[in-house]
Protein backbone atom coordinates (compact mmCIF):
# COMPACT_ATOMS: atom_id res chain seq x y z
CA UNK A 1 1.42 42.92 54.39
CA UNK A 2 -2.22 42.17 53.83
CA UNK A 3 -4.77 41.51 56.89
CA UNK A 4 -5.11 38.36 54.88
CA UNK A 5 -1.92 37.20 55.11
CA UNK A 6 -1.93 38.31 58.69
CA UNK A 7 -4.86 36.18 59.87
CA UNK A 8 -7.70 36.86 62.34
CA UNK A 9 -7.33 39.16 65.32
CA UNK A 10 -7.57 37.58 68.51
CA UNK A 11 -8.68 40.27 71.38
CA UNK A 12 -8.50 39.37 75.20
CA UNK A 13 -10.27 36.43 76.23
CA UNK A 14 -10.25 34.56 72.94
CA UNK A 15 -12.87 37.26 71.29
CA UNK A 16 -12.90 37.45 67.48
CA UNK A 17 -14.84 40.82 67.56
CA UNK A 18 -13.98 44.43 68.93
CA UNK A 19 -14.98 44.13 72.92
CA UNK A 20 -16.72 47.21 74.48
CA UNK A 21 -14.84 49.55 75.69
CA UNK A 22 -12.01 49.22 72.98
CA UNK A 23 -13.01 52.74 71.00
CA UNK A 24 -11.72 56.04 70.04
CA UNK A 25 -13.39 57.34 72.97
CA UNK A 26 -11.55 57.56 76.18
CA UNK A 27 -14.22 57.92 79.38
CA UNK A 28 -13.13 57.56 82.66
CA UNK A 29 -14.74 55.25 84.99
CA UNK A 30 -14.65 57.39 87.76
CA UNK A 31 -15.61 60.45 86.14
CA UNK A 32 -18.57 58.96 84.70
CA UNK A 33 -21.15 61.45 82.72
CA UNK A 34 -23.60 63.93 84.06
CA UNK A 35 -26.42 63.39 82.12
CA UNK A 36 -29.10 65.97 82.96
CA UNK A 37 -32.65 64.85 83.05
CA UNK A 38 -35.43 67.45 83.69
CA UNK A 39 -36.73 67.25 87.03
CA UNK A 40 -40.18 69.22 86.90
CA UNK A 41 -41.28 68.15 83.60
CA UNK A 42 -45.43 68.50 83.42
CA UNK A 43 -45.39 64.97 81.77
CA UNK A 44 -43.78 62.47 84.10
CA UNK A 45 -44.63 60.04 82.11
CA UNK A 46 -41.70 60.56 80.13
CA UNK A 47 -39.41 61.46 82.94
CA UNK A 48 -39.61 61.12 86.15
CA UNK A 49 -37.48 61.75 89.48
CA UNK A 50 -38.42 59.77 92.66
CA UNK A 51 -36.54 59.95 95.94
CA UNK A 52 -34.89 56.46 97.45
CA UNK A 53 -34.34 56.60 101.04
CA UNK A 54 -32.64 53.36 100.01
CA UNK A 55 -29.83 54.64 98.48
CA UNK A 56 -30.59 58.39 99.92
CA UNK A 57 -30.58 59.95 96.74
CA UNK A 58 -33.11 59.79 93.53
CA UNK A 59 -33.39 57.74 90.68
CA UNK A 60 -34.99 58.56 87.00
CA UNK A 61 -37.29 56.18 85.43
CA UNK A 62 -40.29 56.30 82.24
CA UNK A 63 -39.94 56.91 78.70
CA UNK A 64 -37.13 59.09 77.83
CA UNK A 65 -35.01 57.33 80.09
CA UNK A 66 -35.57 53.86 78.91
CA UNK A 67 -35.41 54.64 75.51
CA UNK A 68 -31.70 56.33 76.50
CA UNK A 69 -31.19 53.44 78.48
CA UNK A 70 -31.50 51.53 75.19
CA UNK A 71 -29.80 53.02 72.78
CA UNK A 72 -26.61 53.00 74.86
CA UNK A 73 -26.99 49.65 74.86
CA UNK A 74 -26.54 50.02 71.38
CA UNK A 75 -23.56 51.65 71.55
CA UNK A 76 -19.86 49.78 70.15
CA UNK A 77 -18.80 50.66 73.51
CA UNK A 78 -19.53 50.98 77.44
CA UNK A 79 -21.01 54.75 78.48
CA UNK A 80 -20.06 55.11 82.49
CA UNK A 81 -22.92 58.19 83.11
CA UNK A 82 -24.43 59.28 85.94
CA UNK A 83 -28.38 60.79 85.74
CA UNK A 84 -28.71 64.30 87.11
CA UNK A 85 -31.71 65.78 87.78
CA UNK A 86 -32.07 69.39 86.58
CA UNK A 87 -34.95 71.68 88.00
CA UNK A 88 -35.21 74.23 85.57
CA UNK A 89 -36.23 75.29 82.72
CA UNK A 90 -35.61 72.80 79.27
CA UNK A 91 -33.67 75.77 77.81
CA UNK A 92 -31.76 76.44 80.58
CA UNK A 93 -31.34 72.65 80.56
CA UNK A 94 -29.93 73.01 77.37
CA UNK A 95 -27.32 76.21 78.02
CA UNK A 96 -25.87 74.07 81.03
CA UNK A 97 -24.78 71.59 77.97
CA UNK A 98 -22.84 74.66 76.09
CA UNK A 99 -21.80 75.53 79.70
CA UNK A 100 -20.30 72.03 80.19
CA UNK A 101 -21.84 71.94 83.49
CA UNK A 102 -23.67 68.92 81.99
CA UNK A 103 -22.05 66.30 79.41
CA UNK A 104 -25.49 65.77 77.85
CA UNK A 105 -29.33 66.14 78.31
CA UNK A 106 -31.84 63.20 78.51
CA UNK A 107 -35.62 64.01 77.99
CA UNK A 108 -38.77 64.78 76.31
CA UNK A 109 -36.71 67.47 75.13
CA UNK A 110 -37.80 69.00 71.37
CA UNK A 111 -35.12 69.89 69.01
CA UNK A 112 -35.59 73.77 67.94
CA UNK A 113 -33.59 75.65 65.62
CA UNK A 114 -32.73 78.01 68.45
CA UNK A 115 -30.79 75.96 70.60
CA UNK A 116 -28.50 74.76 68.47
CA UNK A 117 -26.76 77.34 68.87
CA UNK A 118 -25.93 76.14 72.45
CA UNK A 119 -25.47 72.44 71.72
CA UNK A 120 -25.98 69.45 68.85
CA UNK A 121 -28.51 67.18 68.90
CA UNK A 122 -29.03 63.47 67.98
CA UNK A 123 -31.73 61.96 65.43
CA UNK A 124 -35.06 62.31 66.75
CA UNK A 125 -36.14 59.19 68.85
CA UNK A 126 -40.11 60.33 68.63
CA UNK A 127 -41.54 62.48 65.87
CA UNK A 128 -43.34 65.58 66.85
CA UNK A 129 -45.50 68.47 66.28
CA UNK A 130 -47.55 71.18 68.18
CA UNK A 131 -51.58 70.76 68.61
CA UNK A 132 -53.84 72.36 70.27
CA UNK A 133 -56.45 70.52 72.52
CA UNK A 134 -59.80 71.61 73.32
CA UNK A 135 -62.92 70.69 75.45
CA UNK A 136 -65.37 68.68 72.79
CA UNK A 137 -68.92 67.75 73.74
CA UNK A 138 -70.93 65.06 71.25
CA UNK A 139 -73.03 66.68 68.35
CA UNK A 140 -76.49 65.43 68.96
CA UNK A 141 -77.94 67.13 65.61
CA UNK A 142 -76.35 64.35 63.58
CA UNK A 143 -77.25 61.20 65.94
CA UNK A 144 -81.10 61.30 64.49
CA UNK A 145 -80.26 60.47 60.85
CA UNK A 146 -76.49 59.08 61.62
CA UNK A 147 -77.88 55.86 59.91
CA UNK A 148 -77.94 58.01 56.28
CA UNK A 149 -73.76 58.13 57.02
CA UNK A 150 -73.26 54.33 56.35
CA UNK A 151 -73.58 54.60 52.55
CA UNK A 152 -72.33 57.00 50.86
CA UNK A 153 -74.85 59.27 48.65
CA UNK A 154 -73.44 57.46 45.37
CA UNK A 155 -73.67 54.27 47.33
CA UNK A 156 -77.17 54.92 48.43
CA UNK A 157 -78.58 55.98 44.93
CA UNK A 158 -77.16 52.78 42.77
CA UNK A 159 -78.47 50.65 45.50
CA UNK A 160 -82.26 51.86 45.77
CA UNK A 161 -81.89 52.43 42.06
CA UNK A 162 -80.43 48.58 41.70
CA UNK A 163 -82.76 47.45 44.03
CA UNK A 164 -85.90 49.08 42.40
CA UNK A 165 -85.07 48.18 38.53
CA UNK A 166 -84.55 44.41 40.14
CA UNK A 167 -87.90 44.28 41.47
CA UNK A 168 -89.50 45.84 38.49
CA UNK A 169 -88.18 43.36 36.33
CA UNK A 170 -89.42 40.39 39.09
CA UNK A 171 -92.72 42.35 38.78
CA UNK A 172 -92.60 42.03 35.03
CA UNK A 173 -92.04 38.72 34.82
CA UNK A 174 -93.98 36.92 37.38
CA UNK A 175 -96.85 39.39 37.73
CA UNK A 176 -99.27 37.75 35.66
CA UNK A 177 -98.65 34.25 37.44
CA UNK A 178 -98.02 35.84 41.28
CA UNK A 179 -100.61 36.62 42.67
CA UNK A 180 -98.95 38.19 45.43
CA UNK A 181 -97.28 40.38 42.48
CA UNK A 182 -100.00 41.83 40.78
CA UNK A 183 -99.60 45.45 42.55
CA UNK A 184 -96.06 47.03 41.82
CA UNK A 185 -96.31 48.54 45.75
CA UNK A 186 -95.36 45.16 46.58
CA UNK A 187 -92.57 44.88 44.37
CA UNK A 188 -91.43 48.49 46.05
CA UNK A 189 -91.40 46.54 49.56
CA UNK A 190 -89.58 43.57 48.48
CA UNK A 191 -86.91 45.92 47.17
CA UNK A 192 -86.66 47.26 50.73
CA UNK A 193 -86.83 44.20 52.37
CA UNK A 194 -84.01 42.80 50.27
CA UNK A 195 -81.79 46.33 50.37
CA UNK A 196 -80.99 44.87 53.54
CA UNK A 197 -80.93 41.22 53.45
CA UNK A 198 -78.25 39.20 53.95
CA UNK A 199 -74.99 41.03 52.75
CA UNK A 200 -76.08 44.46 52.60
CA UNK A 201 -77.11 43.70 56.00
CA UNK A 202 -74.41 42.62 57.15
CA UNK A 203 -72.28 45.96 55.06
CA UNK A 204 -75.06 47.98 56.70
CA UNK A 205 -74.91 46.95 60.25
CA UNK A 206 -70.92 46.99 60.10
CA UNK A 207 -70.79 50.08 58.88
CA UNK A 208 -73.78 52.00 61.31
CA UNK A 209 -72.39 50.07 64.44
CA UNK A 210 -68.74 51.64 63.71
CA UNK A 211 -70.22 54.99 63.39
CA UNK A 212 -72.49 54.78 67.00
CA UNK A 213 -69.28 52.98 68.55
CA UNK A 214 -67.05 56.59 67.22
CA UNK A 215 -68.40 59.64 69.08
CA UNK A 216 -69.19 62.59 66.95
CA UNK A 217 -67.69 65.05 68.72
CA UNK A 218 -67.86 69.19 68.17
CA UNK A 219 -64.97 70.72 69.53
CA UNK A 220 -65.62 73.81 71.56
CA UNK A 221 -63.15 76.12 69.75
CA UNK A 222 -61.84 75.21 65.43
CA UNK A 223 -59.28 76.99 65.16
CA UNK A 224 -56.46 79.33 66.42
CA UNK A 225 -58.07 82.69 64.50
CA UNK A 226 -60.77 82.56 67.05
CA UNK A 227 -59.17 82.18 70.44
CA UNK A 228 -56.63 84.97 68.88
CA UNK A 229 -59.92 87.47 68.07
CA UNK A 230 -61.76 86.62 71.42
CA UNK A 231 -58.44 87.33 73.12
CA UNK A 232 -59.06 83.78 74.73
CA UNK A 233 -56.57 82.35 77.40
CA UNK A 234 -54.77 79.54 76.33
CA UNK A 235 -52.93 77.13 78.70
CA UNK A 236 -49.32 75.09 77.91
CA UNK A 237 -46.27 73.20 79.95
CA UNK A 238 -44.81 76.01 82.09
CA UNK A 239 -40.94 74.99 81.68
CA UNK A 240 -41.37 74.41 77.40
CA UNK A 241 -40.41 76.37 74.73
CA UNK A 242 -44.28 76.61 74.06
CA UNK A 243 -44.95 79.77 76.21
CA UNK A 244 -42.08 81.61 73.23
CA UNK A 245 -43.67 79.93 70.37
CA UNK A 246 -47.53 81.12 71.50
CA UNK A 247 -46.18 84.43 72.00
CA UNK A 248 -43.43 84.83 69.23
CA UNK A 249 -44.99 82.86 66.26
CA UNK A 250 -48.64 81.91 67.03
CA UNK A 251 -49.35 85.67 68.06
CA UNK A 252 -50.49 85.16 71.51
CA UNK A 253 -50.49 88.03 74.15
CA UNK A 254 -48.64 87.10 77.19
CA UNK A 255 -50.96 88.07 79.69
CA UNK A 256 -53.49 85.26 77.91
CA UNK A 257 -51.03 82.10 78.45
CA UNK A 258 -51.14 80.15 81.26
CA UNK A 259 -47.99 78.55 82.87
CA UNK A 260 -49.58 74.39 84.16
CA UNK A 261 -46.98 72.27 86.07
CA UNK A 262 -48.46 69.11 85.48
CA UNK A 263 -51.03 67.07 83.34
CA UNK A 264 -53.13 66.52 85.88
CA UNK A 265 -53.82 70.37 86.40
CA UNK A 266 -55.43 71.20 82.56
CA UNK A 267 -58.64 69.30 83.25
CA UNK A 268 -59.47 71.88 85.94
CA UNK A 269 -58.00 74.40 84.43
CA UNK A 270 -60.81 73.94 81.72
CA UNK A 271 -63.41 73.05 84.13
CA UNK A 272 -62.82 76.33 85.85
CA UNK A 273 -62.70 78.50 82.79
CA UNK A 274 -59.17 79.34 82.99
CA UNK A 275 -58.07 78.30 79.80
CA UNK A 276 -60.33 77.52 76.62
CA UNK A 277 -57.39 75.29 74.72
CA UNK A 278 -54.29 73.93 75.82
CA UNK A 279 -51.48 73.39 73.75
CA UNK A 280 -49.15 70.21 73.57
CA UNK A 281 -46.38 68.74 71.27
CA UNK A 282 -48.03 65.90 69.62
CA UNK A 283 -46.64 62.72 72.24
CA UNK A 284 -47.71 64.74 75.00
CA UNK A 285 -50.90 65.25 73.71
CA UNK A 286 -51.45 61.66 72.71
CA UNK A 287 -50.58 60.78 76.56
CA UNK A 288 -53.13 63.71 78.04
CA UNK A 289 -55.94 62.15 75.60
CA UNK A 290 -54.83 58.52 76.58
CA UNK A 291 -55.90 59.53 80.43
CA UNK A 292 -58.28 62.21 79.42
CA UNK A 293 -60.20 61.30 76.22
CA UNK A 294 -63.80 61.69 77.20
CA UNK A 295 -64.69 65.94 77.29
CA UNK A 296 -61.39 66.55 74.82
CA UNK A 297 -60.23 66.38 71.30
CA UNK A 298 -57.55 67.57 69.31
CA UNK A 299 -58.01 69.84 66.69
CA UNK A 300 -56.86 72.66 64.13
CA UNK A 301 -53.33 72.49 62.34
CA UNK A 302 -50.40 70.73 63.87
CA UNK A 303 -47.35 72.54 63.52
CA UNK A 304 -44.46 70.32 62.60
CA UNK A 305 -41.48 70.65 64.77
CA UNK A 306 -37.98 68.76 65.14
CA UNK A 307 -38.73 65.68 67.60
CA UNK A 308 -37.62 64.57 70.72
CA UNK A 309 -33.38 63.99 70.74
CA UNK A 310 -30.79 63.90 72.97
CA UNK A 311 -28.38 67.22 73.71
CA UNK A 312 -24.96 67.11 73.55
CA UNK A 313 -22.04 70.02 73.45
CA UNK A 314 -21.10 71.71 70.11
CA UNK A 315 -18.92 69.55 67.89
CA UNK A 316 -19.27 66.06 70.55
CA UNK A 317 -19.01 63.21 67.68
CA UNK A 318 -21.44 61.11 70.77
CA UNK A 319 -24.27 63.27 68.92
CA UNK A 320 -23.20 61.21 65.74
CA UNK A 321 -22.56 58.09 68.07
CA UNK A 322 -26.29 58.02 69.38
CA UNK A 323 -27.75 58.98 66.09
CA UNK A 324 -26.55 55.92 64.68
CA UNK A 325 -27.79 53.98 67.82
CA UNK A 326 -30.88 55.65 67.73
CA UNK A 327 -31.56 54.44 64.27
CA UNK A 328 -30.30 50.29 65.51
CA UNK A 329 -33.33 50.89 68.29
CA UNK A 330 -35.36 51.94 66.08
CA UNK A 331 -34.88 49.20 63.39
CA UNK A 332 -35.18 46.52 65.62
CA UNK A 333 -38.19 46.80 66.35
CA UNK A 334 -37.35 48.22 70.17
CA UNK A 335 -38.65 51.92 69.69
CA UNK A 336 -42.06 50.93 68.41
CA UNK A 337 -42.41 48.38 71.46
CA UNK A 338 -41.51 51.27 73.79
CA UNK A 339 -43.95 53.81 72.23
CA UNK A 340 -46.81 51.68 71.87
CA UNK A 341 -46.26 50.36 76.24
CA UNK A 342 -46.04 54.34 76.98
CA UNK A 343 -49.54 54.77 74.95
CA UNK A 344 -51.51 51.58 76.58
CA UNK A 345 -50.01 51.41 80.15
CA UNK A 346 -51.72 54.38 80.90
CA UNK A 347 -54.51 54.70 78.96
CA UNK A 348 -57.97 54.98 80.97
CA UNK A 349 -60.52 55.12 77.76
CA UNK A 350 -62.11 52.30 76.06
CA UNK A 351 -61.94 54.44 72.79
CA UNK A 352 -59.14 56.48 70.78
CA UNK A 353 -59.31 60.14 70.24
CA UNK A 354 -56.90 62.42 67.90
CA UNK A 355 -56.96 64.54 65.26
CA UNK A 356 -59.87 64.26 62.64
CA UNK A 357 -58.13 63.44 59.44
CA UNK A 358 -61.37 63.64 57.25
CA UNK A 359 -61.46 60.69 55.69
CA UNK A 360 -65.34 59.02 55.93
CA UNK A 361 -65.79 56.14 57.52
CA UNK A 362 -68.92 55.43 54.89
CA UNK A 363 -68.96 52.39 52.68
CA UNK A 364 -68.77 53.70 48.90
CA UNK A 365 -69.58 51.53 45.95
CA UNK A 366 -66.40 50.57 44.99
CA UNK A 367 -65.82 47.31 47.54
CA UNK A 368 -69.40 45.82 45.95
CA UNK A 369 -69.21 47.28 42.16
CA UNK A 370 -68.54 43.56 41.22
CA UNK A 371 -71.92 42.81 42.32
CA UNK A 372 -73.22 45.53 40.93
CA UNK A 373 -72.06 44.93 37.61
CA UNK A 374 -73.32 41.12 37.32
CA UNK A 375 -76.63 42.01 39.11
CA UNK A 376 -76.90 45.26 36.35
CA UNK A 377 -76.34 42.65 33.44
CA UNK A 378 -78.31 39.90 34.13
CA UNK A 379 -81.46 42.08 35.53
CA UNK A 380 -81.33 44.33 32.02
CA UNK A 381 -81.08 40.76 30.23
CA UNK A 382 -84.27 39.29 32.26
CA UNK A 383 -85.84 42.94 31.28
CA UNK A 384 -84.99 42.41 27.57
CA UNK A 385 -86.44 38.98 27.39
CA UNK A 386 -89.71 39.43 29.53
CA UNK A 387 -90.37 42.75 27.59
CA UNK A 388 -89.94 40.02 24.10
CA UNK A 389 -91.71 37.39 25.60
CA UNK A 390 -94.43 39.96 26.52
CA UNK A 391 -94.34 41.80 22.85
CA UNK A 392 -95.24 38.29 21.81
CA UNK A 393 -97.91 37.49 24.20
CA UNK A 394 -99.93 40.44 23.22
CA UNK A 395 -98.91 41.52 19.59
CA UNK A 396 -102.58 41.45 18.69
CA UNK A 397 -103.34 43.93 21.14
CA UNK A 398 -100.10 46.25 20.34
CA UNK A 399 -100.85 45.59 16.66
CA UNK A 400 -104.37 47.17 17.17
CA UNK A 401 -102.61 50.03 19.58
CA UNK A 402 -100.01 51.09 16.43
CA UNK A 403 -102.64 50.96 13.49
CA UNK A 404 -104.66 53.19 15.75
CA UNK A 405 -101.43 55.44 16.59
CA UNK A 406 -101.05 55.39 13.10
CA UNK A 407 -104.49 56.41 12.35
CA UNK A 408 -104.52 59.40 14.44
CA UNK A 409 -101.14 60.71 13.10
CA UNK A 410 -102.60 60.76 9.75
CA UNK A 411 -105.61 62.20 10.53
CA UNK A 412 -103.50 64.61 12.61
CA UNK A 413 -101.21 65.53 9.43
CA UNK A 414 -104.52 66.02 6.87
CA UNK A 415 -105.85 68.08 9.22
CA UNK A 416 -102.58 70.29 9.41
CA UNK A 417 -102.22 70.46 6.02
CA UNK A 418 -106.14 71.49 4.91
CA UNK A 419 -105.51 74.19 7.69
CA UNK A 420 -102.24 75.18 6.07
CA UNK A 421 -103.97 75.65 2.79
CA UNK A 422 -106.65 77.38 3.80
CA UNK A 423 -104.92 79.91 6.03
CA UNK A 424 -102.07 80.99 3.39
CA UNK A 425 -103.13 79.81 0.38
């Protein structure tokens, strides 16, 4: 017998679809979850443990834990869990998962190849990377002639070139009845005058205003080679997997990294000379800039790592489950909403800072080559009938001017030949 033939499925209460809680998996309302959240994070931003006296006992709020919050939301069924704070390491996080002394860990937690070998992990919910930050102070040798950055040099030699042919061909035409014409100089000014008239103004003062409003910044250090040579000390989140990955695949010495607690710490840490870069994975960076931009910059390679995810034991289908639900956030638009309030709430600076990704802000020729084109044609048309028109005008003159060309080059070829003849002949 078919479902077809059997008819719809009526659950309790009436419902037509599959109610929550009504799933393969069996959890036990009192036995709910320990979810492990990390407790001494450097970033609190992304979790954070308070105390309540209220309820004499401590809650976890920010980022990580909405998002989680979310996507559970998502899930085909109800999730009884319980948030425990953990105050050690992330790794060690992570082994209490393959321990089982935890059912899962929440968090700003990256996904390494390394510890999967202690537990499985979920899709990413945030893409990241690992960047180095540095101190950055503005380069003043390029504020004097910054104004020579709004056109590119293509862009600037077609226009001065467009500009001068124009005026030449003006000059040719109305110089002999324009009296303010008669000296080309003038012509030269006009030219200028009109290179930024009106819409090349307007391009113009767009394009040199965006380039005074973004800083040109030098970073104090480039790149990695040169902290690595000057044996430079470097600073990063004390409880990360960073401090192994600056010492195991970056090169670093150990005696040259220094273990910060919290975000607020790396600006003196600079300021003091403790550290000459700091290194972040990419949302943690974005967050330190967000509170921190003026003084720092991000810069050099970013090395591209797993993401953020969720921990679960080896061989749990929830790390399938929350994948899946991850994605639904995601989708909806929900993930995007969360990322962009974690970026805005708390950022301090009127302008953005990040990586430089090299592409000039300079207005090319391309966006106006229309212009260019019609302006081209009809200028070398007005050149090709005022240079008839003033053929005509004065063929008695240019007449006179050939037949005494034409003169000379005769006289010029008798007088090669009779020397010809006279020296070999």
């Amino acid at each position: 017998m078919t479902m077809k033939e059997l008819g719809p499925i009526y659950w309790p209460g009436g419902l037509q679809t599959v109610p929550k809680g009504w799933t393969s998996f069996e959890f036990d309302e009192d036995k709910p979850l320990k979810i492990g959240v990390p407790a001494r994070g450097a970033f609190n931003l992304f979790v954070k443990v308070s105390y309540d006296q209220g309820i004499n006992g401590s809650y976890v709020t920010r980022f990580s834990v909405e998002v989680f919050e979310a996507v559970v939301k998502s899930l085909p069924y109800r999730l009884p869990y319980v948030l425990v704070p953990f105050y050690g390491s992330y790794d060690d996080m992570v082994e209490q998962v393959y321990s089982k002394d935890l059912d899962a860990a929440v968090g700003d937690t990256e996904i390494m190849a390394y510890r999967y070998q202690y537990a499985e992990f979920s899709q990413p919910y945030l893409e990241s990377g690992l960047i180095m930050v540095v101190t950055a102070k503005p380069d003043k040798s390029k504020e004097r002639w910054v104004f020579l950055e709004t056109f590119t040099r293509r862009m600037w030699l077609i226009t001065i070139s467009m500009h001068t042919f124009i005026g030449f061909v003006i000059w040719l035409i109305e110089h002999a009845e324009n009296p303010d014409l008669t000296r080309f100089g003038t012509v030269l000014w006009f030219s200028v005058t009109v290179l930024f008239f009106e819409h090349n103004k307007l391009s113009f003062t767009a394009s040199l205003t965006s380039m005074l409003t973004i800083s040109h910044l030098q970073p104090s250090v480039s790149d990695i080679d040169t902290l690595l040579r000057t044996n430079a000390s470097v600073g990063c989140n004390r409880n990360s997997f960073i401090v192994g990955y600056l010492i195991n695949v970056l090169g670093f010495k150990p005696k040259n990294i220094r273990k910060i607690s919290s975000i607020n710490d790396y600006p003196d840490a600079f300021r003091n000379g403790d550290i000459q870069a700091a290194f972040f994975v990419v949302p943690h960076a974005k967050v330190f800039l967000a509170n921190y931009c003026k003084g720092f910059t991000m810069t050099g390679p970013t090395f591209k790592l797993g993401g953020f995810g969720f921990a679960f034991p080896k061989g749990s289908r929830l790390a399938f489950e929350f994948s899946e639900a991850i994605l639904k956030v995601m989708e909806n638009g929900e993930m995007p909403q969360l990322e962009e309030y974690l970026l805005i709430s708390n950022n301090s600076c009127s302008q953005s800072t990040g990586v430089s990704d090299g592409l000039s802000s300079s207005l090319g020729p391309r966006p106006v080559a229309g212009l260019f084109f019609v302006s081209g044609r009809i200028s070398a048309f007005a050149f090709l009938v005022a240079t008839v028109r003033l053929a005509r005008r004065h063929q008695h003159f240019i007449r006179a001017k050939l037949n005494g060309l034409r003169t000379c080059a005769f006289t010029f070829l008798t007088n090669c030949t009779q020397f010809v003849e006279f020296r070999f002949f």
